[in-house]
Protein backbone atom coordinates (compact mmCIF):
# COMPACT_ATOMS: atom_id res chain seq x y z
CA UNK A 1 -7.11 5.79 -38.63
CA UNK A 2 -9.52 4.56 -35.73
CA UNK A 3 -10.60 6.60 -33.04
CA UNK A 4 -8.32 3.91 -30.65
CA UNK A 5 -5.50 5.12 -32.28
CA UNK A 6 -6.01 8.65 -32.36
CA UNK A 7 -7.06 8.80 -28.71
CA UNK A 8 -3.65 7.39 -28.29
CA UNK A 9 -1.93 9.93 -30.08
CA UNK A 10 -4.16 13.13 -28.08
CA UNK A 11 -2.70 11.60 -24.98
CA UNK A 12 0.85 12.88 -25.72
CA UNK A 13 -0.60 16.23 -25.48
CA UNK A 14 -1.07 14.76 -21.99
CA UNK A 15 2.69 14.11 -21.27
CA UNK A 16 3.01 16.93 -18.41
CA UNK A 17 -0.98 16.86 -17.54
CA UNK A 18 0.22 15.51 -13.45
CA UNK A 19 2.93 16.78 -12.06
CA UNK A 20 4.96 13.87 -9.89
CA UNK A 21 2.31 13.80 -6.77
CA UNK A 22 4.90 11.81 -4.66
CA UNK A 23 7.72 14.55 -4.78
CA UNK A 24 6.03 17.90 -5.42
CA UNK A 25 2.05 17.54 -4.82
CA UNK A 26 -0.60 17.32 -7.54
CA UNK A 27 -0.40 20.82 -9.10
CA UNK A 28 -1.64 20.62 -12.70
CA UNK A 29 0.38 22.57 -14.46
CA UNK A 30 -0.52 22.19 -18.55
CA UNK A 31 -2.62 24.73 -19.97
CA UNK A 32 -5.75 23.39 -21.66
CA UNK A 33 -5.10 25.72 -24.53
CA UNK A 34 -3.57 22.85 -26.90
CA UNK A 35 -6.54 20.49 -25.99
CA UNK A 36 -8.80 23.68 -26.88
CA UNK A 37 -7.45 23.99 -30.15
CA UNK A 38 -7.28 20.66 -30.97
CA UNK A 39 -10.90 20.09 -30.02
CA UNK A 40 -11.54 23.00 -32.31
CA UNK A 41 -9.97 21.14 -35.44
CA UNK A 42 -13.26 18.42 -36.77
CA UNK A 43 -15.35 16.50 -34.83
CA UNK A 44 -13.16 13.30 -34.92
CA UNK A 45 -10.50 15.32 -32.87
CA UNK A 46 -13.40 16.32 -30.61
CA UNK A 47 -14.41 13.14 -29.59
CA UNK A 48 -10.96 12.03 -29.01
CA UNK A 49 -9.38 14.72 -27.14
CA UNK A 50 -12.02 15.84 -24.77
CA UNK A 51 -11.27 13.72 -22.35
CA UNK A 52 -7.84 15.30 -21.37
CA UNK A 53 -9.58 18.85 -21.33
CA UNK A 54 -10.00 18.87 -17.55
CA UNK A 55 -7.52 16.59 -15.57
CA UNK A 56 -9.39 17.88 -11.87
CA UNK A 57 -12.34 19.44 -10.36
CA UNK A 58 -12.34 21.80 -7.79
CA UNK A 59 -15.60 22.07 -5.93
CA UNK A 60 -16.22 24.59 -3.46
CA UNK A 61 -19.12 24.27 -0.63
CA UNK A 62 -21.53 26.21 -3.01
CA UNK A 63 -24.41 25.15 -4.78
CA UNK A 64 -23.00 26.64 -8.18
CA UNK A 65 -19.41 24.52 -7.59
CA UNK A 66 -21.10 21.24 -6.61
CA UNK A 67 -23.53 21.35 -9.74
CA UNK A 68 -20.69 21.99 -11.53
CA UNK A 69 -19.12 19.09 -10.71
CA UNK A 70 -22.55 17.52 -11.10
CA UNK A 71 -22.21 18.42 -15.17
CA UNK A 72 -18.63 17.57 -15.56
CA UNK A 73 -19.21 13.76 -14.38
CA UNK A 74 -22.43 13.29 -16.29
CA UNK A 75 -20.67 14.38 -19.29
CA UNK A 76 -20.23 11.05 -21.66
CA UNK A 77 -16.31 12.44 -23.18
CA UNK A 78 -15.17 14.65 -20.52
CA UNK A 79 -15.96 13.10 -17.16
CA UNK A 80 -14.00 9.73 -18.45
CA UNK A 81 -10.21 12.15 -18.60
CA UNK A 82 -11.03 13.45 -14.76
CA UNK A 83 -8.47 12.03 -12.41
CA UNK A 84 -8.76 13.84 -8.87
CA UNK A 85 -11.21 15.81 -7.13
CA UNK A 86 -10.24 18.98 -4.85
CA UNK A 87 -12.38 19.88 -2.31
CA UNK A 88 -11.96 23.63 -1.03
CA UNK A 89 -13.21 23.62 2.71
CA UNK A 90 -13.30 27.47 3.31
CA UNK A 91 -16.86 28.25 4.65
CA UNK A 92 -18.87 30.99 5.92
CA UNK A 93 -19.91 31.29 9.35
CA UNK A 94 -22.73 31.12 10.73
CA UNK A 95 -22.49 33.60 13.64
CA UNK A 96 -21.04 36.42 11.58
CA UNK A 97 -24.20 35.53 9.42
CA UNK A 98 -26.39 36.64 12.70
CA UNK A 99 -24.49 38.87 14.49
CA UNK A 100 -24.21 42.34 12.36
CA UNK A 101 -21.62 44.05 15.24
CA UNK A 102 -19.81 40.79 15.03
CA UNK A 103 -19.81 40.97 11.57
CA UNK A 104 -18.92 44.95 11.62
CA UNK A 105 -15.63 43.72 13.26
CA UNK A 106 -15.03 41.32 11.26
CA UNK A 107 -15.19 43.44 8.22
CA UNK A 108 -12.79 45.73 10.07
CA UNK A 109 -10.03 43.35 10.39
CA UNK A 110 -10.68 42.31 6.79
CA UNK A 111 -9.34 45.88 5.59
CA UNK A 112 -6.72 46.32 8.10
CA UNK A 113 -5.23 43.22 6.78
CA UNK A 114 -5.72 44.41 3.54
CA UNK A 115 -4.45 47.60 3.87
CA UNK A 116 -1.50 45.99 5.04
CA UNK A 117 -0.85 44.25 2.07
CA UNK A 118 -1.40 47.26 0.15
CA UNK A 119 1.08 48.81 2.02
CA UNK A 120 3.55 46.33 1.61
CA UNK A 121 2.98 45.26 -2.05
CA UNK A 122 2.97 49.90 -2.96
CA UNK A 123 6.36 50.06 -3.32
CA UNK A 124 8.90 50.79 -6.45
CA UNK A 125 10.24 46.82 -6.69
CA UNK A 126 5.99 45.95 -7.48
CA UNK A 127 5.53 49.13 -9.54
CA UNK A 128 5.03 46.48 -12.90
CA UNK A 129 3.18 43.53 -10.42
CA UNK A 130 0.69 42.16 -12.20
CA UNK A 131 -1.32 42.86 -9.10
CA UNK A 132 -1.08 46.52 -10.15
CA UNK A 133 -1.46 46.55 -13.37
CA UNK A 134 -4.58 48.38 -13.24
CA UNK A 135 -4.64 50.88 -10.56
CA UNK A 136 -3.85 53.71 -12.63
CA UNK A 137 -1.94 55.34 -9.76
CA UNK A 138 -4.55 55.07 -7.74
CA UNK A 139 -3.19 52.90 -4.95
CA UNK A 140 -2.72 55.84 -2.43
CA UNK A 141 -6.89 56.42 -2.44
CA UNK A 142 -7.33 52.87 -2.34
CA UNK A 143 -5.40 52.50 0.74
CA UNK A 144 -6.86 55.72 2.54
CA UNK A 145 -10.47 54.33 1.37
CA UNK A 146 -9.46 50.79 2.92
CA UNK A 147 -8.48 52.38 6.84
CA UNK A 148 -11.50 54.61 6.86
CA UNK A 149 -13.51 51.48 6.45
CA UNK A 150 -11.78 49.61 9.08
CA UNK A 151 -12.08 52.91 11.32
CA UNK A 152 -15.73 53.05 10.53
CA UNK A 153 -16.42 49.19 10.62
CA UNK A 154 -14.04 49.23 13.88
CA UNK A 155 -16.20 52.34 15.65
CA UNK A 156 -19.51 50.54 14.89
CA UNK A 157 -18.28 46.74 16.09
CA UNK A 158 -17.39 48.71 19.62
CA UNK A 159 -20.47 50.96 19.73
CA UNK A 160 -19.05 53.90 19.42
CA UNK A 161 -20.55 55.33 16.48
CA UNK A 162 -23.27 57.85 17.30
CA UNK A 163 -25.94 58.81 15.30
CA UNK A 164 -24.50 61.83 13.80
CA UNK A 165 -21.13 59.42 12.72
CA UNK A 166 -23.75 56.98 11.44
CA UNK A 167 -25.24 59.45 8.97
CA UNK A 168 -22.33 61.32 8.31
CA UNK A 169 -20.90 58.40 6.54
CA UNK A 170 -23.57 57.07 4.05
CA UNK A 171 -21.63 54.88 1.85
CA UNK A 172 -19.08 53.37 4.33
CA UNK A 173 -23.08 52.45 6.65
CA UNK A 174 -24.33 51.37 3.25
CA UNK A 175 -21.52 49.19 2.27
CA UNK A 176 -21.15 47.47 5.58
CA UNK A 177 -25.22 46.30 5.09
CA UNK A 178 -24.65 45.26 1.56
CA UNK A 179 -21.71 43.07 2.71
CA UNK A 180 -23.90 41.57 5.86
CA UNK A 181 -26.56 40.77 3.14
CA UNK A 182 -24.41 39.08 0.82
CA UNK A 183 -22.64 36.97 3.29
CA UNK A 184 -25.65 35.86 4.73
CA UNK A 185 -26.62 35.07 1.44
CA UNK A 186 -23.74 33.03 1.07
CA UNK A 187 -24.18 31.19 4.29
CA UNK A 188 -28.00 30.36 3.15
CA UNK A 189 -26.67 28.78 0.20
CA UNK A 190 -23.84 26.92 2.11
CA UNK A 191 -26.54 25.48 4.22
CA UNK A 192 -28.29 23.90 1.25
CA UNK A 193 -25.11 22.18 0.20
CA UNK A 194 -24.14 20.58 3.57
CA UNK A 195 -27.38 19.64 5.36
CA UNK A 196 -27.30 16.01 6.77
CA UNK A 197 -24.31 15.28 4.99
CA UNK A 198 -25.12 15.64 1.44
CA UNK A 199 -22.43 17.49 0.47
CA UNK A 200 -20.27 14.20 0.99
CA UNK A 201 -22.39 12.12 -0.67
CA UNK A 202 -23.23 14.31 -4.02
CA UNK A 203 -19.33 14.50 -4.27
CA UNK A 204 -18.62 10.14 -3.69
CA UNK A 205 -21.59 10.18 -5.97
CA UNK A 206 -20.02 12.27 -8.67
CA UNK A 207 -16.75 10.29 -8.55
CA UNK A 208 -18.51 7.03 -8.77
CA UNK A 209 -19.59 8.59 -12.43
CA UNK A 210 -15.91 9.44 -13.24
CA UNK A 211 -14.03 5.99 -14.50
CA UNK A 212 -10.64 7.73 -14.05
CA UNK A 213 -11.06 10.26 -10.56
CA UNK A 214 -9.44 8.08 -7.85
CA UNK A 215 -7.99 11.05 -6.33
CA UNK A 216 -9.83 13.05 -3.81
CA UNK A 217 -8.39 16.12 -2.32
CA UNK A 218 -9.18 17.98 1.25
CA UNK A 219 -8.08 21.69 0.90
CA UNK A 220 -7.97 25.27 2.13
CA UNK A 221 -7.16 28.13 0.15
CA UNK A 222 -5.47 26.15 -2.87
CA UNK A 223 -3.59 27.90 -4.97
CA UNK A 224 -7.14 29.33 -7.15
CA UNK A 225 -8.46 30.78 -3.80
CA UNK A 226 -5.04 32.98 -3.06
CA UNK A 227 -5.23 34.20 -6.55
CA UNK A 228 -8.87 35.05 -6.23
CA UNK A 229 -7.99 37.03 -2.97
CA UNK A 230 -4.90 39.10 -3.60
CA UNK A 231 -5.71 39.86 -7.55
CA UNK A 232 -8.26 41.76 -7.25
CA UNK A 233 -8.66 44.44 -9.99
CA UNK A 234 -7.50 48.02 -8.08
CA UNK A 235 -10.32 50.59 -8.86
CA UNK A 236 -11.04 53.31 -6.45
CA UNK A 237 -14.47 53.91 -5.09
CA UNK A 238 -15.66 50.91 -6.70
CA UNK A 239 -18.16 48.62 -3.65
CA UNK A 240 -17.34 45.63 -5.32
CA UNK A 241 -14.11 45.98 -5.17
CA UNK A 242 -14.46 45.54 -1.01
CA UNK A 243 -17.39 43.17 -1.10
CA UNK A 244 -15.31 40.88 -2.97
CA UNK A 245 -12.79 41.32 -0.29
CA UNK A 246 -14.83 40.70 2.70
CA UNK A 247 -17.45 38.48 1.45
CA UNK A 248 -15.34 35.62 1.09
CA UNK A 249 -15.03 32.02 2.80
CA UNK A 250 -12.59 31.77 5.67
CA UNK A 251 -10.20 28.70 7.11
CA UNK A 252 -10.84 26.75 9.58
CA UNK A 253 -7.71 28.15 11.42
CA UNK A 254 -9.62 31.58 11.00
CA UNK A 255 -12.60 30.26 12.46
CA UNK A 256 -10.76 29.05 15.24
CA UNK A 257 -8.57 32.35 15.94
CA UNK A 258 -11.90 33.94 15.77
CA UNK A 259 -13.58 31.69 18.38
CA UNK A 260 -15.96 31.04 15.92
CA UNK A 261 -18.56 28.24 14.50
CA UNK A 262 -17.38 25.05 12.89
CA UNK A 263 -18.13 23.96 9.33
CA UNK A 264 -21.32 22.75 9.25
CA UNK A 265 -19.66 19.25 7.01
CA UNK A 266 -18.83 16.00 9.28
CA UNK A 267 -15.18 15.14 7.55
CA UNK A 268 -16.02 11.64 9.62
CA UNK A 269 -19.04 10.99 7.82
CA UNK A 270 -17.11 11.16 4.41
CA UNK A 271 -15.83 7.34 4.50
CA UNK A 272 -19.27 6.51 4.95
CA UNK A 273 -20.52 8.62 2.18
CA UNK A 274 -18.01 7.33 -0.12
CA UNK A 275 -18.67 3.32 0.79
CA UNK A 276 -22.30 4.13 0.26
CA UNK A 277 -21.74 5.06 -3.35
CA UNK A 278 -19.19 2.18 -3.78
CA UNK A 279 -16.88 4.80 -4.36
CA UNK A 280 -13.17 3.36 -5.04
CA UNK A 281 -10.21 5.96 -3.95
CA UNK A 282 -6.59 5.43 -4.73
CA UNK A 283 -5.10 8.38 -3.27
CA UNK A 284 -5.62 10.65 -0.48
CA UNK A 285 -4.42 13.89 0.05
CA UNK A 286 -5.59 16.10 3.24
CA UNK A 287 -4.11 19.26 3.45
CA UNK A 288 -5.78 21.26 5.58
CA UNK A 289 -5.79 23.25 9.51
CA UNK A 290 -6.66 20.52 12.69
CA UNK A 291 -10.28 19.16 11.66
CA UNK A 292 -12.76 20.38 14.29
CA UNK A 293 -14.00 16.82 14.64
CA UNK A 294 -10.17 15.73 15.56
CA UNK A 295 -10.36 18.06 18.71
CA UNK A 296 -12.64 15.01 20.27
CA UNK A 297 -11.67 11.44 21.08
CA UNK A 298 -13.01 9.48 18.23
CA UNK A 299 -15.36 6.46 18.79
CA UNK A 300 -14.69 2.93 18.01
CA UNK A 301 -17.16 2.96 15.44
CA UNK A 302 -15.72 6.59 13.95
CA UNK A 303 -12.18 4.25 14.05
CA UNK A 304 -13.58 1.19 12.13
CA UNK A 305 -15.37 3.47 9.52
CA UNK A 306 -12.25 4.89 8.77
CA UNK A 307 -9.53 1.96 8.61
CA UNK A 308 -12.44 -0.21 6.39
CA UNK A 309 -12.41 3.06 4.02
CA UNK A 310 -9.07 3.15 2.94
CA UNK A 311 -8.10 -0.13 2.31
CA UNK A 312 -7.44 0.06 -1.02
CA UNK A 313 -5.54 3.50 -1.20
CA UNK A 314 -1.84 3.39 -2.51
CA UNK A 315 -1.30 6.82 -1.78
CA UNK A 316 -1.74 9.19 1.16
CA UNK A 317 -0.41 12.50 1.93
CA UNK A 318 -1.94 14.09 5.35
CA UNK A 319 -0.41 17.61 6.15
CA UNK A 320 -1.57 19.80 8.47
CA UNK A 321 -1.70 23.42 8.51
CA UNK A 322 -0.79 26.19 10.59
CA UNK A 323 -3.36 28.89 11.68
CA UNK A 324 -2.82 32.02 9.30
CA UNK A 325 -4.83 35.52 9.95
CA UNK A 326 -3.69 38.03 7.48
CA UNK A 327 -0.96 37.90 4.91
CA UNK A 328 2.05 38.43 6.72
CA UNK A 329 1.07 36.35 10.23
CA UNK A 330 1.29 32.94 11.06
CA UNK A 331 -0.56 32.62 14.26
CA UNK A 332 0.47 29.45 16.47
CA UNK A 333 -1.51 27.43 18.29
CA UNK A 334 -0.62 25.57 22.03
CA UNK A 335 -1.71 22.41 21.00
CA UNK A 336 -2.45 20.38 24.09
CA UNK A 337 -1.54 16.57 24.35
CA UNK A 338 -5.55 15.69 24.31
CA UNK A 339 -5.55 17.06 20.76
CA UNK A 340 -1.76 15.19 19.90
CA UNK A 341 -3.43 11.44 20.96
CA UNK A 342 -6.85 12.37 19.15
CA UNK A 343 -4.64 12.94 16.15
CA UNK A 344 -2.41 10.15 15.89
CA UNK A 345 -5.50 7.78 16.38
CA UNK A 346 -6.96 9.18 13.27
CA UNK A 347 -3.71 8.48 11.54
CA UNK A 348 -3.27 5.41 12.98
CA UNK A 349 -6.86 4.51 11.58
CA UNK A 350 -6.11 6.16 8.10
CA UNK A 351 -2.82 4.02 8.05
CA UNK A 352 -4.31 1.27 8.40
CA UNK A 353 -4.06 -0.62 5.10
CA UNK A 354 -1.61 -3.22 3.34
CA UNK A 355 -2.08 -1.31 0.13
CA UNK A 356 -0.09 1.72 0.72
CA UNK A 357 2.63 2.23 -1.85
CA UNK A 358 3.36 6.36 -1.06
CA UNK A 359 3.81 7.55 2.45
CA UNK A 360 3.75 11.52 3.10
CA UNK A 361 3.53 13.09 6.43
CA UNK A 362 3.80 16.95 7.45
CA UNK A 363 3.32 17.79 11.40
CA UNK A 364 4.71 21.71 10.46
CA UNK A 365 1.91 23.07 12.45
CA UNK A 366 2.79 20.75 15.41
CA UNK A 367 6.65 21.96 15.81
CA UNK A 368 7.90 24.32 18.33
CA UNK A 369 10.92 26.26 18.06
CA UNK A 370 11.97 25.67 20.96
CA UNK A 371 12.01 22.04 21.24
CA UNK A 372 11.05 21.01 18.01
CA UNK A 373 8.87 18.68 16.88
CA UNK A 374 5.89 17.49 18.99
CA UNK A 375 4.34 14.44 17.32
CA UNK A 376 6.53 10.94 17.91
CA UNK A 377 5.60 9.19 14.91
CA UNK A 378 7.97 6.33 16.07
CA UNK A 379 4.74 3.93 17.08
CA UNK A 380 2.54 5.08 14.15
CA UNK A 381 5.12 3.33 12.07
CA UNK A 382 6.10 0.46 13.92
CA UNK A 383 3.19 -0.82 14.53
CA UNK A 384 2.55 -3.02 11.91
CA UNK A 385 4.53 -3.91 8.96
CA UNK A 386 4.52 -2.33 5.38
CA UNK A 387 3.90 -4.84 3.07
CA UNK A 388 4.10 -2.32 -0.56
CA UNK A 389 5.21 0.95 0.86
CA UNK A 390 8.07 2.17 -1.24
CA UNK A 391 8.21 5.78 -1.15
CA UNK A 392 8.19 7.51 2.22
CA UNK A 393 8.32 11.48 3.06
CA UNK A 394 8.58 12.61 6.74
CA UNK A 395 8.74 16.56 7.70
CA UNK A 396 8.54 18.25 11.28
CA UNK A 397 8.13 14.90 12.83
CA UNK A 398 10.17 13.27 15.94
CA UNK A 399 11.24 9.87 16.07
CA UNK A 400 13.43 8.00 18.61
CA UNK A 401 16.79 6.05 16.94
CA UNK A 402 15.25 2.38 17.42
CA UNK A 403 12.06 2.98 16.12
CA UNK A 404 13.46 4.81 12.72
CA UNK A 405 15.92 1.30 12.54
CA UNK A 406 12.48 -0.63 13.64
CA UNK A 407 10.54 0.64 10.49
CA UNK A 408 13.11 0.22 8.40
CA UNK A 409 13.14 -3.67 9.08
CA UNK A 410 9.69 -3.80 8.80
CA UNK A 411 9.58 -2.66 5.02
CA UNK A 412 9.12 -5.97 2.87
CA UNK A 413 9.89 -4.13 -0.63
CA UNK A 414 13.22 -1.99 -1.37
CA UNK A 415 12.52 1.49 -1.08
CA UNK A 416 12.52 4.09 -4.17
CA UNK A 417 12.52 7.52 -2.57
CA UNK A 418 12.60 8.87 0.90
CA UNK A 419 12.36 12.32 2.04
CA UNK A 420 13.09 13.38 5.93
CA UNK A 421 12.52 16.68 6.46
CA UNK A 422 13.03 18.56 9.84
CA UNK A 423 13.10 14.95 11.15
CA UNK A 424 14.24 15.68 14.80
CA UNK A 425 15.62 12.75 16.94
CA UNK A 426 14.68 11.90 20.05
CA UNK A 427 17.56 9.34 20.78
CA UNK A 428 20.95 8.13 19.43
CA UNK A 429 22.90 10.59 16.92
CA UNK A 430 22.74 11.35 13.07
CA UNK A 431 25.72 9.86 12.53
CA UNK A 432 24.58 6.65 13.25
CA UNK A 433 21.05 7.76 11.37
CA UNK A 434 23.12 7.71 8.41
CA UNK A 435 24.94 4.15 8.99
CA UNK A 436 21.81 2.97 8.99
CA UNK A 437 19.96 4.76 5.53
CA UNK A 438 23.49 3.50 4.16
CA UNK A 439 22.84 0.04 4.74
CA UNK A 440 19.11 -0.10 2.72
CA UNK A 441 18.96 -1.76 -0.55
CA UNK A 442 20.69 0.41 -3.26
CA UNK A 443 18.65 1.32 -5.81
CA UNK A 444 16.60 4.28 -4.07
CA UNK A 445 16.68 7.93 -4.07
CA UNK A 446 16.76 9.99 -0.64
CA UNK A 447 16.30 13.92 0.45
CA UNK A 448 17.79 14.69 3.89
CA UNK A 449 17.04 18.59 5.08
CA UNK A 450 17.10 20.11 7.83
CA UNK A 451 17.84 17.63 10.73
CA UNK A 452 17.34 18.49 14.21
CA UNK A 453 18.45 16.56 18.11
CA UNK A 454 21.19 14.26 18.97
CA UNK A 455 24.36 16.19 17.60
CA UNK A 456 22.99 18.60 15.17
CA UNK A 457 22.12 20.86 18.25
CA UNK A 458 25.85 21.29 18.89
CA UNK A 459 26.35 22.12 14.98
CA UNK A 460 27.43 25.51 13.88
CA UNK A 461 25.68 27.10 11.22
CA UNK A 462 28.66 26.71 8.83
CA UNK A 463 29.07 22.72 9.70
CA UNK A 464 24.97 22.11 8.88
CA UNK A 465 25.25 23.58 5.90
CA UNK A 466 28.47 21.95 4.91
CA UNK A 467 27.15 18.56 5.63
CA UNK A 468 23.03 18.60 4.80
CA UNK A 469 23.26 20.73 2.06
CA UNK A 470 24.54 20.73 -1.53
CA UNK A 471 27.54 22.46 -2.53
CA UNK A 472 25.56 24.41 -5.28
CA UNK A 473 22.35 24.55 -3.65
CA UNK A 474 20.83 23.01 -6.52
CA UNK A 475 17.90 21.01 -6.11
CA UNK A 476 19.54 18.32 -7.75
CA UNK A 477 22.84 17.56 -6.63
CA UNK A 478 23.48 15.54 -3.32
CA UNK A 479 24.80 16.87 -0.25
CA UNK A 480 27.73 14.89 1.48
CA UNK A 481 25.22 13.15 3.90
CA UNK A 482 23.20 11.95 1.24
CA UNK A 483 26.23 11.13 -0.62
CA UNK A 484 27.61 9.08 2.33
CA UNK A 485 23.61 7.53 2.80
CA UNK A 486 23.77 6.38 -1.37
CA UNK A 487 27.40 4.80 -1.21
CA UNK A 488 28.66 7.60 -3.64
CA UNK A 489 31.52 7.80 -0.76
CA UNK A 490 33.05 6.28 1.64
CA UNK A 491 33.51 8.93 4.84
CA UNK A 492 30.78 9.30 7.46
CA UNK A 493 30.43 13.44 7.12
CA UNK A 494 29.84 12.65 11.16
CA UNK A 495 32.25 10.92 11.87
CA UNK A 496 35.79 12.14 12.86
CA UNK A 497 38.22 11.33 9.36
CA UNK A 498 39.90 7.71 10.07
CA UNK A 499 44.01 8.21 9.31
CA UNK A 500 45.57 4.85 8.26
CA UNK A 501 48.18 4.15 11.26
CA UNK A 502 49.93 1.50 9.12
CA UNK A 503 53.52 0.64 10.57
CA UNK A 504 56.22 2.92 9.17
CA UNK A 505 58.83 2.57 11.51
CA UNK A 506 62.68 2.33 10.07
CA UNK A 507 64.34 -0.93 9.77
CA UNK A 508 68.03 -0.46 11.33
């Protein structure tokens, strides 16, 4: 049988490689144990399975994750079944690196966020956790261990830690310089990786090598860096087991509820890096807390760079984060208006292409509960018209009636799935909302949750759920608004019930 063939055949192994990226992200969710074994058969089965073996790279800002990625795309079987790159942004700072007190209480809050979740996770429902699967019933010392660190670390950060504290605690002193050492360390290295921009261009560089990676990922604590953090293995009086709690990258939400540094990586300079390498991406998918370089007004030239660097995506996703500090917290953020317009002009700039087929938008971190949604994406999607787009997903957002109607004119191909999600109107009602979605071309597949303005406000818990949800709850079945949007029936959920007034009167 040729190797065509057989390559061919491997690829059904491949079937459920990608999850759907336009409803549910671009989780990976087969295990590469079949392509393992098969590899493992003869040589012939080698050759013409390894390229499914790793579907993505994740590449952290280390020198040990980019020269891993380095490897994977000079590798002549491999590199070819790569199809999207992840880039985890979590950094080290620089001032912790050079400020030990700062540092001390830093460390601090580390383990009073950790005891927390200690707390919270020691109870009888986690008792068979995986998370405690080793601690040998020794949770209760690690906890007590983990707040007379944070006491310690706490005492020193505010001075008041004499001499006779200082030396009356050897390991607790010890540990916090070990930790100081290591994340400066970690910083040094970090440096290496990012200075004038190189980090951008070794990755477009690395994807140039990759025939199949047209995917390129922006990131914070993906789903590999929450299992790295939480699963720990539990074992009491054991250093590492706190170094490798503290001495870890943070967000760049924590930076900022910190007041500290920025990463030391220009996200503007990345279009740049990858037209430079003649790098051609396909999909886009930023998920990640308010860039630092967004919290400026962007120049024309920052502008240009970016609308001539997407012009040949087909899919973008750009959702923003909120600020998190701890497990249990989400902090918020008063985001001024400044920041708002310095946004939307980078998404107006990243928008602008002809070639997008897949639409997704998530302004969660922009909502307030009070009056909902902040960002009017009404002129970010009126602006021009949408020559492929076809699939469209919309959460926390705000729009105003005629420019929802607007964009829907101004699509030149049917529609095959849209999602609105905490969409929150600015003008007009739902109930019109939905005479409009009704009149589309059939043929597509819609998602309505959570709505928000125009009538919904005067909507009773009871009625919302009645109307925008399913009757099962099941992910699959329609509720009576999407029903009514799809032409599965006939009655406007929003609309009074019409009574047919047809003359019955008696004939003498």
């Amino acid at each position: 049988m040729p190797d065509e063939i057989l390559v061919k055949v491997c690829g059904y192994l491949d079937v459920e490689g990608l999850m759907d990226i336009v409803r549910y992200g671009s989780t990976f969710i087969r295990s590469p144990s079949d392509i393992k074994n098969l590899r493992l058969t003869c040589r012939r089965f080698c050759n013409t399975s390894s390229h499914l073996l790793l579907p993505f790279v994740r590449v952290e800002l280390n020198q040990a994750s980019v020269e891993h990625l380095n490897t994977i795309s000079r590798h002549p079987t491999i590199s070819k079944g790569v199809r999207a790159v992840r880039l985890v942004l979590d950094y080290y700072d620089y001032e912790l690196a050079n400020d030990f007190a700062l540092f001390a209480e830093y460390f601090a809050a580390k383990m009073a966020d950790h005891a927390q979740f200690l707390e919270f996770m020691d109870r009888e429902e986690f008792k068979d956790h995986e998370i405690f699967k080793d601690r040998d019933g020794n949770s209760k010392k690690i906890i007590q261990m983990t707040r007379q660190l944070e006491n310690f670390c706490s005492s020193f950060a505010s001075g008041a830690v004499d001499e006779a504290d200082y030396g009356a605690n050897p390991s607790h002193r010890n540990l916090l310089q070990r930790a100081h050492e290591a994340y400066r360390s970690c910083v040094t290295d970090q440096k290496q990786v990012c200075e004038n921009g190189a980090f951008f261009r070794t990755v477009a560089a690395a994807i140039n090598r990759m025939p199949r990676a047209r995917r390129l990922e922006l990131r914070e604590q993906d789903g590999e860096s929450a299992r790295r953090k939480n699963w720990a293995p539990f074992r009491a009086g054991d250093d590492l087991y706190f170094l490798f709690w503290v001495v870890r990258p943070m967000t760049w939400g924590e930076g900022r509820v910190w007041a500290l540094g920025t990463p030391h990586i220009d996200l503007l300079g990345l279009p740049s890096a990858f037209q430079e390498a003649g790098t051609c991406l396909k999909s886009l998918n930023i998920n990640i807390t308010l860039p630092p370089e967004l919290q400026d007004a962007l120049t024309a030239e920052e502008m240009r760079s970016l609308s001539l660097s997407v012009q040949q995506l087909k899919y973008i996703e750009i959702r923003l984060r909120g600020y998190w500090k701890g497990n249990f917290t989400e902090l918020g953020h008063a985001f001024d208006m400044t920041e708002l317009q310095y946004l939307r002009n980078y998404v107006d700039a990243v928008l602008n292409t002809d070639s997008i087929e897949r639409l997704s938008l998530d302004f969660h971190c922009f909502s307030d509960e009070a009056t909902g949604p902040l960002t009017d994406l009404g002129s970010l999607m009126t602006f021009r018209g949408w020559a492929n787009l076809v699939d469209v997903s919309w959460s926390s957002v705000s729009l105003y009636q005629k420019d929802l109607e607007r964009f829907f004119r101004q699509l030149r191909k049917p529609l095959k799935y849209l999602r609105l999600s905490r969409v929150h109107l600015l003008s007009g009602s739902w109930a019109e909302t939905l005479e409009i979605l009704r009149t589309l071309p059939a043929g597509f597949d819609v998602d309505l949750m959570g709505p928000g303005g125009a009538e919904c406000e005067e909507l009773s818990e009871e009625e919302t759920d009645r109307i925008f949800r399913s009757r099962s709850g099941g992910d699959w079945e329609k509720s009576q608004a999407e029903e009514y949007i799809l032409g599965y029936s006939r009655h406007n959920p929003l609309k009074a019930e019409e009574t047919d007034h047809s003359d019955t009167s008696s004939t003498p």
